[in-house]
Protein backbone atom coordinates (compact mmCIF):
# COMPACT_ATOMS: atom_id res chain seq x y z
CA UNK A 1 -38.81 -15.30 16.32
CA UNK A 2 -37.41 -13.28 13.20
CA UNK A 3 -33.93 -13.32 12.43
CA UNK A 4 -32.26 -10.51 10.75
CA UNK A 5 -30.54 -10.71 7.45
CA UNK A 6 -28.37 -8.57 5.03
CA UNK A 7 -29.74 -8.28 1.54
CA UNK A 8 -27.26 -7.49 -1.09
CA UNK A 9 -27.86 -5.61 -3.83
CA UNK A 10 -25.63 -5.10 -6.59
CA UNK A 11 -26.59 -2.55 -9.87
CA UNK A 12 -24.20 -4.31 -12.29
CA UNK A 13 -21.63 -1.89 -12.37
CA UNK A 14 -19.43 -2.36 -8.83
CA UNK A 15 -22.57 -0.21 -6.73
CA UNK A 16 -23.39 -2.15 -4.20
CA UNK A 17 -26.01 -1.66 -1.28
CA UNK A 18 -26.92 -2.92 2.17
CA UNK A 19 -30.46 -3.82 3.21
CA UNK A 20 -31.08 -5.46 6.61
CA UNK A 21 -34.41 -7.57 6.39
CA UNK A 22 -35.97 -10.00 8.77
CA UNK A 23 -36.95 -13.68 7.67
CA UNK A 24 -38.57 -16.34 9.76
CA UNK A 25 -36.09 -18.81 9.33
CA UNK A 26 -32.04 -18.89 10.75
CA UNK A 27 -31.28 -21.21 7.97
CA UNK A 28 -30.60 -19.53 3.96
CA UNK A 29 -33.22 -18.07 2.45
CA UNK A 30 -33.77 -17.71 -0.85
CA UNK A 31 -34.49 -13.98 -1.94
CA UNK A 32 -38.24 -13.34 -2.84
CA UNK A 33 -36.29 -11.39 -5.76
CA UNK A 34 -35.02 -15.35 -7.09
CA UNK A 35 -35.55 -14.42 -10.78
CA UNK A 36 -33.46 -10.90 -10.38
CA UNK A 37 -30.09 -11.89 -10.11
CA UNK A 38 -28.68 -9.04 -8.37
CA UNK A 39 -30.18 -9.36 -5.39
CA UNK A 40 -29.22 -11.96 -2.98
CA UNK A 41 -30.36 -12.82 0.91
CA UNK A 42 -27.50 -14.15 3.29
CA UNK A 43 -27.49 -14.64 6.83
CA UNK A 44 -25.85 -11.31 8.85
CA UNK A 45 -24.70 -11.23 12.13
CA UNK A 46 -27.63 -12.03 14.65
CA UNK A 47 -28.22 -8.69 16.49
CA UNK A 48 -30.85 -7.65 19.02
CA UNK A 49 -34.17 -6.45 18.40
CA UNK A 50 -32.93 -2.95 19.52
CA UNK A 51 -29.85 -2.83 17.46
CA UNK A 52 -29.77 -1.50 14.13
CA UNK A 53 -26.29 -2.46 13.31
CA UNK A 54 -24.28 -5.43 13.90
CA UNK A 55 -22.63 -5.62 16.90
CA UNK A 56 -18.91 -5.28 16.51
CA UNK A 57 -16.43 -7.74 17.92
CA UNK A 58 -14.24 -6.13 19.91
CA UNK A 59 -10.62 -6.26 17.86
CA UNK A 60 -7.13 -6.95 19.69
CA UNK A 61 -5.24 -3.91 20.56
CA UNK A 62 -1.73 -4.95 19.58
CA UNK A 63 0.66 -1.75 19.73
CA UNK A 64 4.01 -3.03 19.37
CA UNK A 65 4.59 -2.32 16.06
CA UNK A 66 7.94 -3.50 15.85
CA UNK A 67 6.76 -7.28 16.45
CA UNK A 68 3.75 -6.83 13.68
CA UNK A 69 5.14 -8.93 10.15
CA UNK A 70 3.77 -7.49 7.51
CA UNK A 71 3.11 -9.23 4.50
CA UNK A 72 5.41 -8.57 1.27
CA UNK A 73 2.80 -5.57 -0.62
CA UNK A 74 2.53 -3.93 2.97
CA UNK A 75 6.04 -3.95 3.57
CA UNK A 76 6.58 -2.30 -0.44
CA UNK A 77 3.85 0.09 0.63
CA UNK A 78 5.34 1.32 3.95
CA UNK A 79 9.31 1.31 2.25
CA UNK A 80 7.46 3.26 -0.75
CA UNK A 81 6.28 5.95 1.94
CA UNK A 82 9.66 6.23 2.98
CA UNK A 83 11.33 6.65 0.28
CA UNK A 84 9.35 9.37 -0.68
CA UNK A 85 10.16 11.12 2.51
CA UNK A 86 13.69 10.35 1.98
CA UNK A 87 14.07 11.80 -1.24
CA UNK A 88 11.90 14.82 0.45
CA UNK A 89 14.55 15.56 2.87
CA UNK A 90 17.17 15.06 0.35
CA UNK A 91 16.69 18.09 -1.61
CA UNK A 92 17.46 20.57 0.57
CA UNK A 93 21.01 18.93 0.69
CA UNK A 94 20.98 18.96 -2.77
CA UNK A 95 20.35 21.75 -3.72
CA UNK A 96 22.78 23.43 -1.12
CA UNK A 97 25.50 21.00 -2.52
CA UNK A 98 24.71 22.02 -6.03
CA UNK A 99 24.46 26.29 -5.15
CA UNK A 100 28.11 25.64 -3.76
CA UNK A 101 29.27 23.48 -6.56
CA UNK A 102 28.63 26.14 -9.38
CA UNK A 103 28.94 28.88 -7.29
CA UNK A 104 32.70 28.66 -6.98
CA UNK A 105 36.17 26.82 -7.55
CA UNK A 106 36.64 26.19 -3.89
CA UNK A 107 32.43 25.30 -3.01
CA UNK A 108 33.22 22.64 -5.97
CA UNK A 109 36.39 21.47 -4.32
CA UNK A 110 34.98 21.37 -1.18
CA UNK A 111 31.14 19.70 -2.75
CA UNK A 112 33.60 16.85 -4.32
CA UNK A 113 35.88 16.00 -1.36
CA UNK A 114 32.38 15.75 0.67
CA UNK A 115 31.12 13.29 -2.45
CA UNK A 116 34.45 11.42 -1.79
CA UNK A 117 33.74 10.20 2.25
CA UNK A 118 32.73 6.91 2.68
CA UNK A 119 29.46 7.55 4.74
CA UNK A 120 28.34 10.40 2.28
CA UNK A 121 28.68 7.50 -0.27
CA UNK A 122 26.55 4.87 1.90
CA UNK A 123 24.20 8.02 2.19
CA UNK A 124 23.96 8.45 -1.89
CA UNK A 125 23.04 4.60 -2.04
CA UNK A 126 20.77 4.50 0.23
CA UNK A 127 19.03 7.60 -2.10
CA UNK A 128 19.82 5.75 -5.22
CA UNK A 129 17.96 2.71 -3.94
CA UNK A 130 15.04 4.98 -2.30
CA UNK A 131 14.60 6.71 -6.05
CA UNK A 132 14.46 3.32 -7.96
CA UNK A 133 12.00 1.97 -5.11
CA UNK A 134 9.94 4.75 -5.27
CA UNK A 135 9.22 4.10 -9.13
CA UNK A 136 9.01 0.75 -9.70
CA UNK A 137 6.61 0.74 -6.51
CA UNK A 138 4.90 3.75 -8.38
CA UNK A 139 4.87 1.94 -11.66
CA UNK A 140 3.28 -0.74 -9.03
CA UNK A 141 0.90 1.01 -7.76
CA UNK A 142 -0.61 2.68 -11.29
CA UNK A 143 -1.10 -0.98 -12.75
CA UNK A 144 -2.74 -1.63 -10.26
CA UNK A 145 -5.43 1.61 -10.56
CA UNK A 146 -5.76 0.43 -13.89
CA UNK A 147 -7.31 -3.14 -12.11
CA UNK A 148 -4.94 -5.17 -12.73
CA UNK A 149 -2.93 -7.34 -10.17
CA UNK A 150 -5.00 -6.52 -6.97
CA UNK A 151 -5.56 -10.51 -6.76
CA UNK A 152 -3.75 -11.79 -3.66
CA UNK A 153 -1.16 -13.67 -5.83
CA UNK A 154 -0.80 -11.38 -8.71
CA UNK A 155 -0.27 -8.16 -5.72
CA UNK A 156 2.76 -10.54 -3.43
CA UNK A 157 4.36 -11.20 -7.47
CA UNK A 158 4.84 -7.54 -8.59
CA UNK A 159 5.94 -6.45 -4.83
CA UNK A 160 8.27 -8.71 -4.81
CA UNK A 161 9.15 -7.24 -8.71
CA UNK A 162 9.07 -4.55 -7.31
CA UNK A 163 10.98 -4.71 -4.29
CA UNK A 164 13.88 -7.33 -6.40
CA UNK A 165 14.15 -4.52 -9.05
CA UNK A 166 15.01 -1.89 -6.84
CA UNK A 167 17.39 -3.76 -4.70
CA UNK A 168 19.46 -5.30 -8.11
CA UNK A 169 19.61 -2.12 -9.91
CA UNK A 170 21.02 0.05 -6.91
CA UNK A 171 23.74 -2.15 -6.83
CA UNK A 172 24.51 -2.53 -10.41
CA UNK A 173 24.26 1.34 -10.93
CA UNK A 174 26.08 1.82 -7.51
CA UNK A 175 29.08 -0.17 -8.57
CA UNK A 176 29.54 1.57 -11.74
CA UNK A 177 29.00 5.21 -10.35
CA UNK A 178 30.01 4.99 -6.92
């Protein structure tokens, strides 16, 4: 009986390819290729003789999304989404506010008395915070195109920077200008 294998094989710089082979024996093999060290032989998943592809295990269908914890980088990526979107919708709005600022004595009047309510200030932190996220997350996320801190510990560390930075700052710069 042959069992199938995957053989690995890796050019050197980050290419890698997928050969299924069939050896005689379940245990590891050593690759016939032993003196080239980029290619290595490791057991795959045992499939049929009519399948060319592993089967897949079926994966749990788990929909509630609300009940799903995240870990700390997923929940920096998802809050850097929406902050983006935030700031998105938050243009409009400004730039309505501003057009009736300059456009007159009594649009600025009106603009500053709006700036003045207590949920229009809630409103402004919440886009402080969302514009401070949104670029420490972004700083995040370009260090780590440039390869560094995609390790495990290194990634939780700088979104939880990340994250921390955001959160102090909007309250430092939202006592002093709100």
């Amino acid at each position: 009986m042959l069992h199938r294998y995957a053989r690995f094989a890796d050019s050197g710089q980050g290419n890698r390819s997928i050969f299924l082979c069939e050896c005689p024996s379940p245990a590891y093999t050593v690759s016939p290729y032993r003196n080239d060290p980029l290619l290595i032989l490791t057991p795959s998943i045992h499939m049929s003789p009519h399948q060319s592809q592993p089967a897949a295990q079926p994966r749990p269908v788990f929909l509630e999304l609300w009940r799903i914890r995240l870990p700390l980088p997923g929940m920096v990526s998802i809050l850097h989404r929406l902050s983006g979107v935030f700031m998105v919708l938050a243009i409009p709005i400004g730039a309505w506010a501003l057009g009736s600022a300059v456009a007159s004595a009594s649009g600025y009047e009106r603009i500053t008395g709006l700036l003045s309510a207590p949920l229009v200030k809630i409103a402004l932190l919440v886009l402080l915070w969302s514009f401070l996220h949104h670029l420490f997350a972004g700083l995040r996320y370009l260090v780590m195109d440039l390869g560094l801190a995609v390790d495990l510990k290194p990634a939780r560390l700088t979104a939880a920077i990340a994250l921390g930075a955001g959160l102090v700052i909007t309250l430092i710069l939202g006592g002093v200008l709100l």
